[in-house]
PDB file of N, CA and C in Angstrom:
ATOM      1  N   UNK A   1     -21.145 -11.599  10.223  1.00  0.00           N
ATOM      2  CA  UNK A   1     -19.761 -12.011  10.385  1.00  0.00           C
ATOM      3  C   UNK A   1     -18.870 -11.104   9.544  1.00  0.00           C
ATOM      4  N   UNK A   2     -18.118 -10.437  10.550  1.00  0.00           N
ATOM      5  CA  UNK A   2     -16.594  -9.713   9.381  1.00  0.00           C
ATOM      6  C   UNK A   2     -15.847 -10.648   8.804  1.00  0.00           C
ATOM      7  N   UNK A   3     -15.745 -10.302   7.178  1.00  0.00           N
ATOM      8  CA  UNK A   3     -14.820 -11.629   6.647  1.00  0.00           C
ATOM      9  C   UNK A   3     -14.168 -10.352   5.669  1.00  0.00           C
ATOM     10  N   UNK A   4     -13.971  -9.025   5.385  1.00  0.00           N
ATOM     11  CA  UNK A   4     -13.243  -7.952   4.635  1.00  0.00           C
ATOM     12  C   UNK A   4     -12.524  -6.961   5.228  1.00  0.00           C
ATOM     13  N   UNK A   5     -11.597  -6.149   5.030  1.00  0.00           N
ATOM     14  CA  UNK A   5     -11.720  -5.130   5.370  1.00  0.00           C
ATOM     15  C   UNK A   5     -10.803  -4.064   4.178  1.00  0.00           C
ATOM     16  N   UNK A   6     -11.373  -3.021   4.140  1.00  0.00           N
ATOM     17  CA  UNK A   6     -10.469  -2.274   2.654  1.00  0.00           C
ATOM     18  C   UNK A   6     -10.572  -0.954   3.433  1.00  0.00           C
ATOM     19  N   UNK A   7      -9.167  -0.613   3.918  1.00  0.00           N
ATOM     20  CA  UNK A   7      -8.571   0.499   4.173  1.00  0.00           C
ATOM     21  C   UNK A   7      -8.705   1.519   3.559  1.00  0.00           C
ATOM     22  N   UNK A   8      -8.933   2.730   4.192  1.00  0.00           N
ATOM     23  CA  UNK A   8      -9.220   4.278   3.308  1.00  0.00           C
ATOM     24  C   UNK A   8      -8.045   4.875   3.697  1.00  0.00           C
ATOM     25  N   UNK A   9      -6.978   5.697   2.769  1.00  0.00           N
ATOM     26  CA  UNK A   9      -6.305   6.552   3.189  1.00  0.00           C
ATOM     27  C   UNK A   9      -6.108   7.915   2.645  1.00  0.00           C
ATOM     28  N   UNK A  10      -5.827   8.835   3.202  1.00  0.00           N
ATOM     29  CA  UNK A  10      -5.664  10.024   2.713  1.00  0.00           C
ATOM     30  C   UNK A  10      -4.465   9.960   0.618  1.00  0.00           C
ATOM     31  N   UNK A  11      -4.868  11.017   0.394  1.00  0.00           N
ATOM     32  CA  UNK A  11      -4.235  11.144  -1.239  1.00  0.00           C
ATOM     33  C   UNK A  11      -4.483  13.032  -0.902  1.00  0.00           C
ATOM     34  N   UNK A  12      -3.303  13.393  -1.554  1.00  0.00           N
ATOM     35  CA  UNK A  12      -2.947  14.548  -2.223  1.00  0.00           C
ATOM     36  C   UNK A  12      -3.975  14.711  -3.263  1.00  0.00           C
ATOM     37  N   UNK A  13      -3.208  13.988  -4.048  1.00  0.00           N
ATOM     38  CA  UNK A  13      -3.577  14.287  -5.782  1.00  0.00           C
ATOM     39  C   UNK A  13      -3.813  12.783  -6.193  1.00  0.00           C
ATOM     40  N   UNK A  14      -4.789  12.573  -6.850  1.00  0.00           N
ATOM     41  CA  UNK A  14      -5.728  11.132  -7.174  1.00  0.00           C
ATOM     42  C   UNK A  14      -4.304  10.690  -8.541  1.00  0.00           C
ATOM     43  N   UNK A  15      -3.628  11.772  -9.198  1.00  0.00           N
ATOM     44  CA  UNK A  15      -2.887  10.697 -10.641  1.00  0.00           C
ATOM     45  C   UNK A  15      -1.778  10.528  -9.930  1.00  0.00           C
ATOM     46  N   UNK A  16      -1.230  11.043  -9.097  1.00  0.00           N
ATOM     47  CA  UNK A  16      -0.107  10.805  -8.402  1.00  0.00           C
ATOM     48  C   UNK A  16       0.170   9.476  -7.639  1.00  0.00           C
ATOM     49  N   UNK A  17      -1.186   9.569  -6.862  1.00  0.00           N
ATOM     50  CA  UNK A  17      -1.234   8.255  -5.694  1.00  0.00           C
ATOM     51  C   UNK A  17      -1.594   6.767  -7.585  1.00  0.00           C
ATOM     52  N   UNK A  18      -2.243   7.231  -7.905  1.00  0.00           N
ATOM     53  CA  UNK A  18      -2.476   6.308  -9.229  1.00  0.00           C
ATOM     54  C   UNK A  18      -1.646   5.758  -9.782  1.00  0.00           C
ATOM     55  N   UNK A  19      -0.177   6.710 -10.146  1.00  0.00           N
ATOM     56  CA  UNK A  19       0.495   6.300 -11.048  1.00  0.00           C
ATOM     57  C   UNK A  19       1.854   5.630 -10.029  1.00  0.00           C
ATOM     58  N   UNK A  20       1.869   5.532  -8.619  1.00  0.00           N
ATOM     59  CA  UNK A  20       2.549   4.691  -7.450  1.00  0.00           C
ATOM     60  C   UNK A  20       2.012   3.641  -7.272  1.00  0.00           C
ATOM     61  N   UNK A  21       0.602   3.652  -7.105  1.00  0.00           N
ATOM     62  CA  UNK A  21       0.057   2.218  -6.846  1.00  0.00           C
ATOM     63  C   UNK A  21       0.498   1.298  -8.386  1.00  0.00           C
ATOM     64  N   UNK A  22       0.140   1.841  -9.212  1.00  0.00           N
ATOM     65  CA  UNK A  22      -0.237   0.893 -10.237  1.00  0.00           C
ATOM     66  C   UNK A  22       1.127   0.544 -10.811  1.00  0.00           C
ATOM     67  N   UNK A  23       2.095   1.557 -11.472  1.00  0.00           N
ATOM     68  CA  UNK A  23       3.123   1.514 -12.135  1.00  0.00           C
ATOM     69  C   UNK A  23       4.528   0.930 -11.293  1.00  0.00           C
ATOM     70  N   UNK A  24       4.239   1.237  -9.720  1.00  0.00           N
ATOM     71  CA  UNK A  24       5.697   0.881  -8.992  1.00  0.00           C
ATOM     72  C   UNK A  24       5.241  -0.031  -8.271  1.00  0.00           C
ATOM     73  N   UNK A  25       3.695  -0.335  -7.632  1.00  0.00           N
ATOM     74  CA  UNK A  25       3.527  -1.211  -7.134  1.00  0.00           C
ATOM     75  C   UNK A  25       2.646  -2.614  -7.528  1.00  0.00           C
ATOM     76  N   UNK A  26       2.423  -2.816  -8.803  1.00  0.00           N
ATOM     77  CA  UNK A  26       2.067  -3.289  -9.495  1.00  0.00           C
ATOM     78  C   UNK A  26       0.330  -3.389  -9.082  1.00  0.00           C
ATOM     79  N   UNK A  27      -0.822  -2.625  -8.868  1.00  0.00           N
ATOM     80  CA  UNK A  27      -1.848  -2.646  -8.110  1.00  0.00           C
ATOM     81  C   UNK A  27      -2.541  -2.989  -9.764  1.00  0.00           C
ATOM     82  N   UNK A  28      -3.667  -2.580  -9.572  1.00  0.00           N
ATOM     83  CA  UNK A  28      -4.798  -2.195 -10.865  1.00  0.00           C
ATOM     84  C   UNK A  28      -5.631  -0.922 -10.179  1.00  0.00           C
ATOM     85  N   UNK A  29      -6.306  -0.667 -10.705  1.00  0.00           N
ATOM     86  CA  UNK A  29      -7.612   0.159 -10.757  1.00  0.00           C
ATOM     87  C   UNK A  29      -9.049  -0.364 -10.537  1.00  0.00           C
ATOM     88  N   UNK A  30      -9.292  -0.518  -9.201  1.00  0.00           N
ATOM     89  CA  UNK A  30     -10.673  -1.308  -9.258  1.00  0.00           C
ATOM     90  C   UNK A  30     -12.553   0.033  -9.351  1.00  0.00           C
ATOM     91  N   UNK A  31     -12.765  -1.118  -9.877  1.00  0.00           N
ATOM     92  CA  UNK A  31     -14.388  -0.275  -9.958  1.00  0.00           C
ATOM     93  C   UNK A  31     -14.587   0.006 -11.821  1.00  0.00           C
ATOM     94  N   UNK A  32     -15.623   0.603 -11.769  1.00  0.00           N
ATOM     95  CA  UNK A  32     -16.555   0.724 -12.862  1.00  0.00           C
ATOM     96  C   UNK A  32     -16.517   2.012 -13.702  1.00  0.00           C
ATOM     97  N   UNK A  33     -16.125   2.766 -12.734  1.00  0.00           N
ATOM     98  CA  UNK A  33     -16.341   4.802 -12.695  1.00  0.00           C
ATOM     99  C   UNK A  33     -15.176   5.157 -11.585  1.00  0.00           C
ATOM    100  N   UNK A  34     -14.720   6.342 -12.626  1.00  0.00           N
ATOM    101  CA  UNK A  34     -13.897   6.864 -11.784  1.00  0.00           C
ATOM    102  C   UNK A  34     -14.436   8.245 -11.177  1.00  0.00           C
ATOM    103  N   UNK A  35     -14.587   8.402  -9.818  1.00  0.00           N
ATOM    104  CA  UNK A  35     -15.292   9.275  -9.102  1.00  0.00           C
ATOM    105  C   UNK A  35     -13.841   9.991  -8.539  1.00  0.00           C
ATOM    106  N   UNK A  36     -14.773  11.332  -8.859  1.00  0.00           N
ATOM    107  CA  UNK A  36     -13.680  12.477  -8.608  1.00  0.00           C
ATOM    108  C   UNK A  36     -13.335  12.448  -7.247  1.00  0.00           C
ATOM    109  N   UNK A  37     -11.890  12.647  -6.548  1.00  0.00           N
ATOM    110  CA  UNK A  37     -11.782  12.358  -5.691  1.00  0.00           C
ATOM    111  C   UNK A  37     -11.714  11.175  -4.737  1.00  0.00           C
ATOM    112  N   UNK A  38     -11.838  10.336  -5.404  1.00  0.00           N
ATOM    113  CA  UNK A  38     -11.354   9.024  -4.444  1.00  0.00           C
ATOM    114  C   UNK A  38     -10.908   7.993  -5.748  1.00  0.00           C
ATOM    115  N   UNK A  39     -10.054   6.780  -4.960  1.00  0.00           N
ATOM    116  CA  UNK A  39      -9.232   5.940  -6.242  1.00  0.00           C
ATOM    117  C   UNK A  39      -9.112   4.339  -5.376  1.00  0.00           C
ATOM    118  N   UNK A  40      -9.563   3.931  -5.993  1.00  0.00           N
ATOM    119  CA  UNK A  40      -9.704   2.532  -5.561  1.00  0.00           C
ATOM    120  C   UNK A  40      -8.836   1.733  -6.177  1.00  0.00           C
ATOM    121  N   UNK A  41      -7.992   0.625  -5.287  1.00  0.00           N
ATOM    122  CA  UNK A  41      -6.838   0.043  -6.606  1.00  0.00           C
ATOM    123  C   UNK A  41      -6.790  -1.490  -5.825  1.00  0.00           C
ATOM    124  N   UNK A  42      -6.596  -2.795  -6.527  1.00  0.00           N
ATOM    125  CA  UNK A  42      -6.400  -3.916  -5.835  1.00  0.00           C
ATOM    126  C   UNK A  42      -4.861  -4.865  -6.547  1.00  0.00           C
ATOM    127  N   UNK A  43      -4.752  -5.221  -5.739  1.00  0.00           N
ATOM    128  CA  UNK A  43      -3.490  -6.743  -6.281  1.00  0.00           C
ATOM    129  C   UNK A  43      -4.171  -7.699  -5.300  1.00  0.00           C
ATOM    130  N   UNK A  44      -3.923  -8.980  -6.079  1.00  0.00           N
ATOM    131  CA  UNK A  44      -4.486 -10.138  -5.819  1.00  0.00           C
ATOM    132  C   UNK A  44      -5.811  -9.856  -4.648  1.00  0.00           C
ATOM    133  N   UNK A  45      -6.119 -10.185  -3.594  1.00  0.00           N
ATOM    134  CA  UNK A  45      -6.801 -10.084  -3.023  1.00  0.00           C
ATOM    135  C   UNK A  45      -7.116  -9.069  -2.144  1.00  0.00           C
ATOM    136  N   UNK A  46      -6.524  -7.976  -1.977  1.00  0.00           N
ATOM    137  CA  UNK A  46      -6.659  -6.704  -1.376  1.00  0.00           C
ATOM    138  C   UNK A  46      -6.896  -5.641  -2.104  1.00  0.00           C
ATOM    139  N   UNK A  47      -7.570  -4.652  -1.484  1.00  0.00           N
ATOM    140  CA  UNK A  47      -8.199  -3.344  -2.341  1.00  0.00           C
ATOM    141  C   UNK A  47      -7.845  -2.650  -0.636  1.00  0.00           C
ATOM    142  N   UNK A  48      -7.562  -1.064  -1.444  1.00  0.00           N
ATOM    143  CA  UNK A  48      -6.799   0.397  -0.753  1.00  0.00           C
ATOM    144  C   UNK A  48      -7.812   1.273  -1.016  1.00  0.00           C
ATOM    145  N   UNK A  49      -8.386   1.762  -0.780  1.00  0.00           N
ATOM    146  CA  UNK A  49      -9.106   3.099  -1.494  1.00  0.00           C
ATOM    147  C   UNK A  49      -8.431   4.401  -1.026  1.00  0.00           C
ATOM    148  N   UNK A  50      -8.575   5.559  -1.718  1.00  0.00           N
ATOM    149  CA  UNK A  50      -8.393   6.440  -1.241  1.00  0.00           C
ATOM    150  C   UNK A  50      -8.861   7.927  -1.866  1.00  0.00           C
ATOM    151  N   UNK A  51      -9.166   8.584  -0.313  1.00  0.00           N
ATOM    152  CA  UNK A  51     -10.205   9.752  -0.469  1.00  0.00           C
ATOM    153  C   UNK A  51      -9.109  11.248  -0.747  1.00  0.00           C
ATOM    154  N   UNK A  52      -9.201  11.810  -1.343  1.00  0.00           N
ATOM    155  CA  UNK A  52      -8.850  13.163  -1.827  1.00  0.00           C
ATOM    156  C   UNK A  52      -9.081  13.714  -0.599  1.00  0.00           C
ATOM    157  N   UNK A  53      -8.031  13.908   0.171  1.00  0.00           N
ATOM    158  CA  UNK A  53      -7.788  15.401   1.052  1.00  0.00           C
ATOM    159  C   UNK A  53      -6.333  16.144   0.728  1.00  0.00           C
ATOM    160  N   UNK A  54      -6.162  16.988  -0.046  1.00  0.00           N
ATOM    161  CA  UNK A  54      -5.629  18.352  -1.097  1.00  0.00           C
ATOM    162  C   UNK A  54      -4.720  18.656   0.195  1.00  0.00           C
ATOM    163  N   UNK A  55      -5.150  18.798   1.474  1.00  0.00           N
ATOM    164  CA  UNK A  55      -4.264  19.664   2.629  1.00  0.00           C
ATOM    165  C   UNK A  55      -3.495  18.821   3.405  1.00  0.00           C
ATOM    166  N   UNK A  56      -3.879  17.410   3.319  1.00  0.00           N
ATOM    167  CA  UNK A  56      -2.689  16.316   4.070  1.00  0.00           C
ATOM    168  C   UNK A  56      -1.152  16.590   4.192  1.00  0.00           C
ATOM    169  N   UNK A  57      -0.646  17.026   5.136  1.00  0.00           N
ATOM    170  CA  UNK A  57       0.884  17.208   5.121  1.00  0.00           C
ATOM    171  C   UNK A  57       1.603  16.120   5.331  1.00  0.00           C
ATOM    172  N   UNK A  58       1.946  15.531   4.377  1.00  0.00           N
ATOM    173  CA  UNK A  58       2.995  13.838   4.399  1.00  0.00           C
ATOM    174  C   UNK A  58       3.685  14.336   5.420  1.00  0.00           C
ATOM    175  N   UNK A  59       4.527  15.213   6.011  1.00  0.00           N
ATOM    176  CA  UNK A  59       4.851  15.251   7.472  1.00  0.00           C
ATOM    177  C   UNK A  59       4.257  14.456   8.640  1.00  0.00           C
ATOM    178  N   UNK A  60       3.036  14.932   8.894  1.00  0.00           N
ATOM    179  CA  UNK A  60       2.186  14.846   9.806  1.00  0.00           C
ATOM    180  C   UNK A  60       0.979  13.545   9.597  1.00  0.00           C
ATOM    181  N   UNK A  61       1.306  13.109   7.864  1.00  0.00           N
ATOM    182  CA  UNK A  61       0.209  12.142   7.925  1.00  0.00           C
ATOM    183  C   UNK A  61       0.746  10.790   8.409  1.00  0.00           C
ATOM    184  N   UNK A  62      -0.210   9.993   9.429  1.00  0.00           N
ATOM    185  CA  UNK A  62      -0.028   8.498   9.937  1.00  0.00           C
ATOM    186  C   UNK A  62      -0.912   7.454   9.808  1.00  0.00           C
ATOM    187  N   UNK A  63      -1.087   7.789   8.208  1.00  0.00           N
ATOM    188  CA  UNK A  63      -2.292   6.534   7.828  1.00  0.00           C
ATOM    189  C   UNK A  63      -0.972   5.175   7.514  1.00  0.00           C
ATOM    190  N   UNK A  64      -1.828   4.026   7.716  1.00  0.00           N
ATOM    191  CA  UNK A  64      -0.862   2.826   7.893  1.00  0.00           C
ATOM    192  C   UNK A  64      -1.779   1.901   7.725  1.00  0.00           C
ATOM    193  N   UNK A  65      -1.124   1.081   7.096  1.00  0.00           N
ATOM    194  CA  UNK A  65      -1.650  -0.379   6.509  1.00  0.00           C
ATOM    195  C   UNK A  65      -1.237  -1.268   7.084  1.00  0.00           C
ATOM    196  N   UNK A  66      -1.687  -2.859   7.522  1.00  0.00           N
ATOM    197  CA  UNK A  66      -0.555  -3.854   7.517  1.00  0.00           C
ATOM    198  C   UNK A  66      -1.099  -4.884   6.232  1.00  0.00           C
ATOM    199  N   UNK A  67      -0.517  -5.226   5.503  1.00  0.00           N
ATOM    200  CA  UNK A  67      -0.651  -6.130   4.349  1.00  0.00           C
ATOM    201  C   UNK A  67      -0.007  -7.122   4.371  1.00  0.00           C
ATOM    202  N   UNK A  68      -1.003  -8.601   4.907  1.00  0.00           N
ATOM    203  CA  UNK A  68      -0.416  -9.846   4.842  1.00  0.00           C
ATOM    204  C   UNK A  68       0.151 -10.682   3.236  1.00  0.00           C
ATOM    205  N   UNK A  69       1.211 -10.986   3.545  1.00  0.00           N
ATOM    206  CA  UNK A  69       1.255 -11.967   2.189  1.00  0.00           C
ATOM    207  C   UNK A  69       2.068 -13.500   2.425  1.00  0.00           C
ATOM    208  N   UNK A  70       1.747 -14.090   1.416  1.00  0.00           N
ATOM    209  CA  UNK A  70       2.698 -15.583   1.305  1.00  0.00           C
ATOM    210  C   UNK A  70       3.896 -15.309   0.851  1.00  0.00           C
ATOM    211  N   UNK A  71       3.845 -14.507   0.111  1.00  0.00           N
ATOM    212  CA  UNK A  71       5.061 -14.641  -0.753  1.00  0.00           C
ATOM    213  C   UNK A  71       6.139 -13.406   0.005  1.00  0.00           C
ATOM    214  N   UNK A  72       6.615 -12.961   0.716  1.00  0.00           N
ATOM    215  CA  UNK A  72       7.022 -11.937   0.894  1.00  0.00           C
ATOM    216  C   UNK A  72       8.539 -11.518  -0.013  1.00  0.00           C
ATOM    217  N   UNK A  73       9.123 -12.645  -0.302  1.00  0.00           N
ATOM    218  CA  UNK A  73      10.408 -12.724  -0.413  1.00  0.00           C
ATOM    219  C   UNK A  73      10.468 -12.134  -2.306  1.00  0.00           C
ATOM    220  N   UNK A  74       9.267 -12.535  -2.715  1.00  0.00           N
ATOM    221  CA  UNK A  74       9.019 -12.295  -4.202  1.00  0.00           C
ATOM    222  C   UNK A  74       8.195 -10.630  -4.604  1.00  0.00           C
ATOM    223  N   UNK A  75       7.519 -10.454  -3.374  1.00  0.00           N
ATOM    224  CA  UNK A  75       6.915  -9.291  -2.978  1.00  0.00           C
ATOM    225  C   UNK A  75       8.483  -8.080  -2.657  1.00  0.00           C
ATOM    226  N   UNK A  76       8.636  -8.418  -2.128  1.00  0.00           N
ATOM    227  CA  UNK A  76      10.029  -7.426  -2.040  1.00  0.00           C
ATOM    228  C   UNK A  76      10.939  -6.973  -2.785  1.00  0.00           C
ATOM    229  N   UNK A  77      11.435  -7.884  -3.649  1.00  0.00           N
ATOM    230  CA  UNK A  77      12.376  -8.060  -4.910  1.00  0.00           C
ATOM    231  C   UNK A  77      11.716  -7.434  -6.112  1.00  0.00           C
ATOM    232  N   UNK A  78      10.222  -7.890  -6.119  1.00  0.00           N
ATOM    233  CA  UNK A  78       9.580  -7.145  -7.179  1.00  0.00           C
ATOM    234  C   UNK A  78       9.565  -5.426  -6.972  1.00  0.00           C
ATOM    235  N   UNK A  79       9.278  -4.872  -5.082  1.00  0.00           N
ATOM    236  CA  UNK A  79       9.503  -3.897  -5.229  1.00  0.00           C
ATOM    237  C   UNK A  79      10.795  -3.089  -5.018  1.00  0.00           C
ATOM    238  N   UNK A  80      11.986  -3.983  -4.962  1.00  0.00           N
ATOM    239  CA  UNK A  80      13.221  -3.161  -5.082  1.00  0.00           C
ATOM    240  C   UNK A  80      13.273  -3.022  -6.373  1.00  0.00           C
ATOM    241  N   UNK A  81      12.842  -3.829  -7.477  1.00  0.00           N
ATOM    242  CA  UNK A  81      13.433  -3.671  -8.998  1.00  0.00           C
ATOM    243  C   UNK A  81      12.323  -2.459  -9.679  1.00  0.00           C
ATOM    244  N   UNK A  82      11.272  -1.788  -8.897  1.00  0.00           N
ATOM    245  CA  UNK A  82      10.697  -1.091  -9.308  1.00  0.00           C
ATOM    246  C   UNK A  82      11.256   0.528  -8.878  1.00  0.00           C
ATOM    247  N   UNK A  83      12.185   0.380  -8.140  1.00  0.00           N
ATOM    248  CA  UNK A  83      13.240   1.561  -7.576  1.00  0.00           C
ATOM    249  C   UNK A  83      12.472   2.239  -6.172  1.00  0.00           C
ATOM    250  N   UNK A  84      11.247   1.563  -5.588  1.00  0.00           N
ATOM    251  CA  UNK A  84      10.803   1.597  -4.766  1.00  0.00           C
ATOM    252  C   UNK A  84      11.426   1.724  -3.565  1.00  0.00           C
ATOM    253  N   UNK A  85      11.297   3.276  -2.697  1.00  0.00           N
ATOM    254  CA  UNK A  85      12.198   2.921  -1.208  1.00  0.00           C
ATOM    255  C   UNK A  85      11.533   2.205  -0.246  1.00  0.00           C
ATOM    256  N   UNK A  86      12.277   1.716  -0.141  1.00  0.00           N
ATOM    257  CA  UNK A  86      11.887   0.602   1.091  1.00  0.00           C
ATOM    258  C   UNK A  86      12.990   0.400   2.408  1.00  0.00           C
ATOM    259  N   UNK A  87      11.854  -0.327   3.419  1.00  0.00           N
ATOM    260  CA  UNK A  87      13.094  -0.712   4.220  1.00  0.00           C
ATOM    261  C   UNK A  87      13.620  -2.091   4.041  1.00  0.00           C
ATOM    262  N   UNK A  88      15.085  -2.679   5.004  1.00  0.00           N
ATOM    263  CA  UNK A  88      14.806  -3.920   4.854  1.00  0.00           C
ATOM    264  C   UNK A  88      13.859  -4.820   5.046  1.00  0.00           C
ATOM    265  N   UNK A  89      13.968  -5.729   4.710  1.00  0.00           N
ATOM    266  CA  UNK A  89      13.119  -7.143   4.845  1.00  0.00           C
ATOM    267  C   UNK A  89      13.994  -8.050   5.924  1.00  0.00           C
ATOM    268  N   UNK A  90      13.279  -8.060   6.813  1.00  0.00           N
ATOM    269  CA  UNK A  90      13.965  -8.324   8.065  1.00  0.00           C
ATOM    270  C   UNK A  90      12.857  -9.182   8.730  1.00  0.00           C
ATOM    271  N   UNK A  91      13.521 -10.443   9.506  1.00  0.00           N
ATOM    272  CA  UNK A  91      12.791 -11.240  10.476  1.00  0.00           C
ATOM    273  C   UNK A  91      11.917 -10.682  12.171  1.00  0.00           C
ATOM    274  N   UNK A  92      11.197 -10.447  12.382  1.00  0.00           N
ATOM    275  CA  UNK A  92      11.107  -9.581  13.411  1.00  0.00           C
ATOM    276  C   UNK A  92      10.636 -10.644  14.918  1.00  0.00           C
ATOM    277  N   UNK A  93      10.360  -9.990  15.899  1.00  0.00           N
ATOM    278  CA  UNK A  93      10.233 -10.734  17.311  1.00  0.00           C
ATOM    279  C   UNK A  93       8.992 -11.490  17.188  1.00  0.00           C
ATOM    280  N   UNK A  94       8.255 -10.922  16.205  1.00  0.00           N
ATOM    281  CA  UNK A  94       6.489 -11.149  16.865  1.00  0.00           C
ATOM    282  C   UNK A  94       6.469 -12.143  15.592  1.00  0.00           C
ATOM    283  N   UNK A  95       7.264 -12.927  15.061  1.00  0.00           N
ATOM    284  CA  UNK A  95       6.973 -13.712  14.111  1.00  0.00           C
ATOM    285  C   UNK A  95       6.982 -13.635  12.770  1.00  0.00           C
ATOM    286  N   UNK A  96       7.409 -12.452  12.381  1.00  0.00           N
ATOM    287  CA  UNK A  96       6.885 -11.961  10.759  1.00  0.00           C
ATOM    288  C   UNK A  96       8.065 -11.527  10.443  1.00  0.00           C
ATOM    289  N   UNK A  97       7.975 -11.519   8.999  1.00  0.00           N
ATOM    290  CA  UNK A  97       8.727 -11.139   8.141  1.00  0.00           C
ATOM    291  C   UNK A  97       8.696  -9.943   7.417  1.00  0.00           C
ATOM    292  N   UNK A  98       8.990  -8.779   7.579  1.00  0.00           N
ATOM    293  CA  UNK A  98       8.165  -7.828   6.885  1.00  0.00           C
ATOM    294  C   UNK A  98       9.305  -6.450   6.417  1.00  0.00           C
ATOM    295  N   UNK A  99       8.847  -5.541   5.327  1.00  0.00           N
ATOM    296  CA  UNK A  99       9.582  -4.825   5.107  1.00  0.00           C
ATOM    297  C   UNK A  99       8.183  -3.446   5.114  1.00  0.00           C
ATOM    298  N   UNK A 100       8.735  -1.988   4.498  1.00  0.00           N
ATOM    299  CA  UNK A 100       7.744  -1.210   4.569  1.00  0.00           C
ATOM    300  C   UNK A 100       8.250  -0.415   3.761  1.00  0.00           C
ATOM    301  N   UNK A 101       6.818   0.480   3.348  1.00  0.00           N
ATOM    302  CA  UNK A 101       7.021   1.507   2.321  1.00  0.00           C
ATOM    303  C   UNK A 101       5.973   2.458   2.186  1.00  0.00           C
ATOM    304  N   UNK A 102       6.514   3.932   2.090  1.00  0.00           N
ATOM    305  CA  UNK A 102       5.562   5.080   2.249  1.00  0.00           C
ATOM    306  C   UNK A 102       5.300   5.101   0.760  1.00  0.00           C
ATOM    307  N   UNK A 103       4.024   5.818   0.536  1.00  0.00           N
ATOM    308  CA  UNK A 103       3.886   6.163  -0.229  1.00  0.00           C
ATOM    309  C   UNK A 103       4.334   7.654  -1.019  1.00  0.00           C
ATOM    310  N   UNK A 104       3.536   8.313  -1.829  1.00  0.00           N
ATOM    311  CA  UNK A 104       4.038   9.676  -1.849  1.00  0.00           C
ATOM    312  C   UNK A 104       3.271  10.986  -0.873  1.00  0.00           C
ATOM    313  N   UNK A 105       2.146   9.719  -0.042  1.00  0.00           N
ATOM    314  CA  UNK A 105       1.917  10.991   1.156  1.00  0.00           C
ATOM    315  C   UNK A 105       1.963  10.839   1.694  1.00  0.00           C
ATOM    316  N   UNK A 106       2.792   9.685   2.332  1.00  0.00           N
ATOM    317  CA  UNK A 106       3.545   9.157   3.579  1.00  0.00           C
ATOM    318  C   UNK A 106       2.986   8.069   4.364  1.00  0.00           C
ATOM    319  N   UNK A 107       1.655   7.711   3.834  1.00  0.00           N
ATOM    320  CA  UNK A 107       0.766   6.135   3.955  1.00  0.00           C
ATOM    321  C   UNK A 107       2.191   5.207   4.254  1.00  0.00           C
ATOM    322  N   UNK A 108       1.896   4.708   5.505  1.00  0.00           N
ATOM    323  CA  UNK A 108       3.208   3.409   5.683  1.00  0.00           C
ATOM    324  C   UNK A 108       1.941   1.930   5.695  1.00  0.00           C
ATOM    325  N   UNK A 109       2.898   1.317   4.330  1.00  0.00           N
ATOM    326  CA  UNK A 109       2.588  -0.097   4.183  1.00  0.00           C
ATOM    327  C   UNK A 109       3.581  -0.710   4.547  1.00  0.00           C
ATOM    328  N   UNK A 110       2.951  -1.935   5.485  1.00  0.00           N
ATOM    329  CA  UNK A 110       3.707  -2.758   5.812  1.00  0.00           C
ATOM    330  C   UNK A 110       3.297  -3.995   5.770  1.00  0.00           C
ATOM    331  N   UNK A 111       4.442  -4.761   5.280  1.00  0.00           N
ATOM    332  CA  UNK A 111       4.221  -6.551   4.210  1.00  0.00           C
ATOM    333  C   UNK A 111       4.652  -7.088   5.339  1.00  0.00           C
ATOM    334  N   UNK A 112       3.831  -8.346   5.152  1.00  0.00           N
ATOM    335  CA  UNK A 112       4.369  -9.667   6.677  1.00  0.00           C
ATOM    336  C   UNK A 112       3.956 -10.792   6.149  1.00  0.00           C
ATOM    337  N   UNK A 113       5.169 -11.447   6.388  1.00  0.00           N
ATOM    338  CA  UNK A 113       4.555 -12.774   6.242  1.00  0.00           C
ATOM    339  C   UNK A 113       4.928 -14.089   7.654  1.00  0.00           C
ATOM    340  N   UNK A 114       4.444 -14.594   8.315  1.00  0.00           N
ATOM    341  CA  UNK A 114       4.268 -15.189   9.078  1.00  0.00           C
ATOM    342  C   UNK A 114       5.973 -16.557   8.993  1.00  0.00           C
ATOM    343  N   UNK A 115       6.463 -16.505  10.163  1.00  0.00           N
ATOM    344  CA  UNK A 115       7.808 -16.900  10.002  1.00  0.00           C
ATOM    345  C   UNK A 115       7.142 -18.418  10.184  1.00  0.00           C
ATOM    346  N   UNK A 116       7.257 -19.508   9.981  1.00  0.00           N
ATOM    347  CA  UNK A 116       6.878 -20.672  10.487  1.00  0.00           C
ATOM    348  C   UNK A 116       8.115 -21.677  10.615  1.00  0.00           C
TER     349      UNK A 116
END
């Protein structure tokens, strides 16, 4: 039975993508060892990993997340006060609530939370 799933995305540079996840997006650092070339990071119940490819052109890259949450409204605010660009946080057709945000190699995360 599938009951996980932890997304791989492309990274430039491992302190770069490190110091976005952790410092602007409030993540951690998951694991034991830090292995050259890839960076593993979690908040509350989700983990991102990501593999070192040096030649990724944030132009051209279309790695994408969707990241469910409860809280969206507290999730958002936390990342406008971190100077984080984002889009709005807007109600959408398909039920959700969601806003989005690239990273620094152009990884689009996108937050939803279920309109009820």
């Amino acid at each position: 039975m599938l009951n996980d799933i932890n997304p791989k995305l492309p990274m430039r540079d491992k302190a770069t993508t490190r110091d976005f996840y952790l410092n602007k997006l409030g993540f951690q650092e998951f694991g034991r060892e830090d292995y050259e070339g890839y960076l593993m990071v979690k908040k509350d119940n989700i983990q991102i990993h990501f593999f070192e490819f040096r030649e990724v052109d944030p132009k051209e890259n279309y790695g994408q997340v969707y990241i469910r949450t409860d809280n969206i409204d507290d999730f958002y605010q936390f990342a406008k006060s971190r100077n984080v660009d984002i889009t709005r946080l807007e109600n959408k057709p398909w039920g959700q609530k969601e806003f989005s945000i690239h990273d620094p190699d152009n990884n689009l995360l996108t937050f939803g939370q279920t309109i009820l």
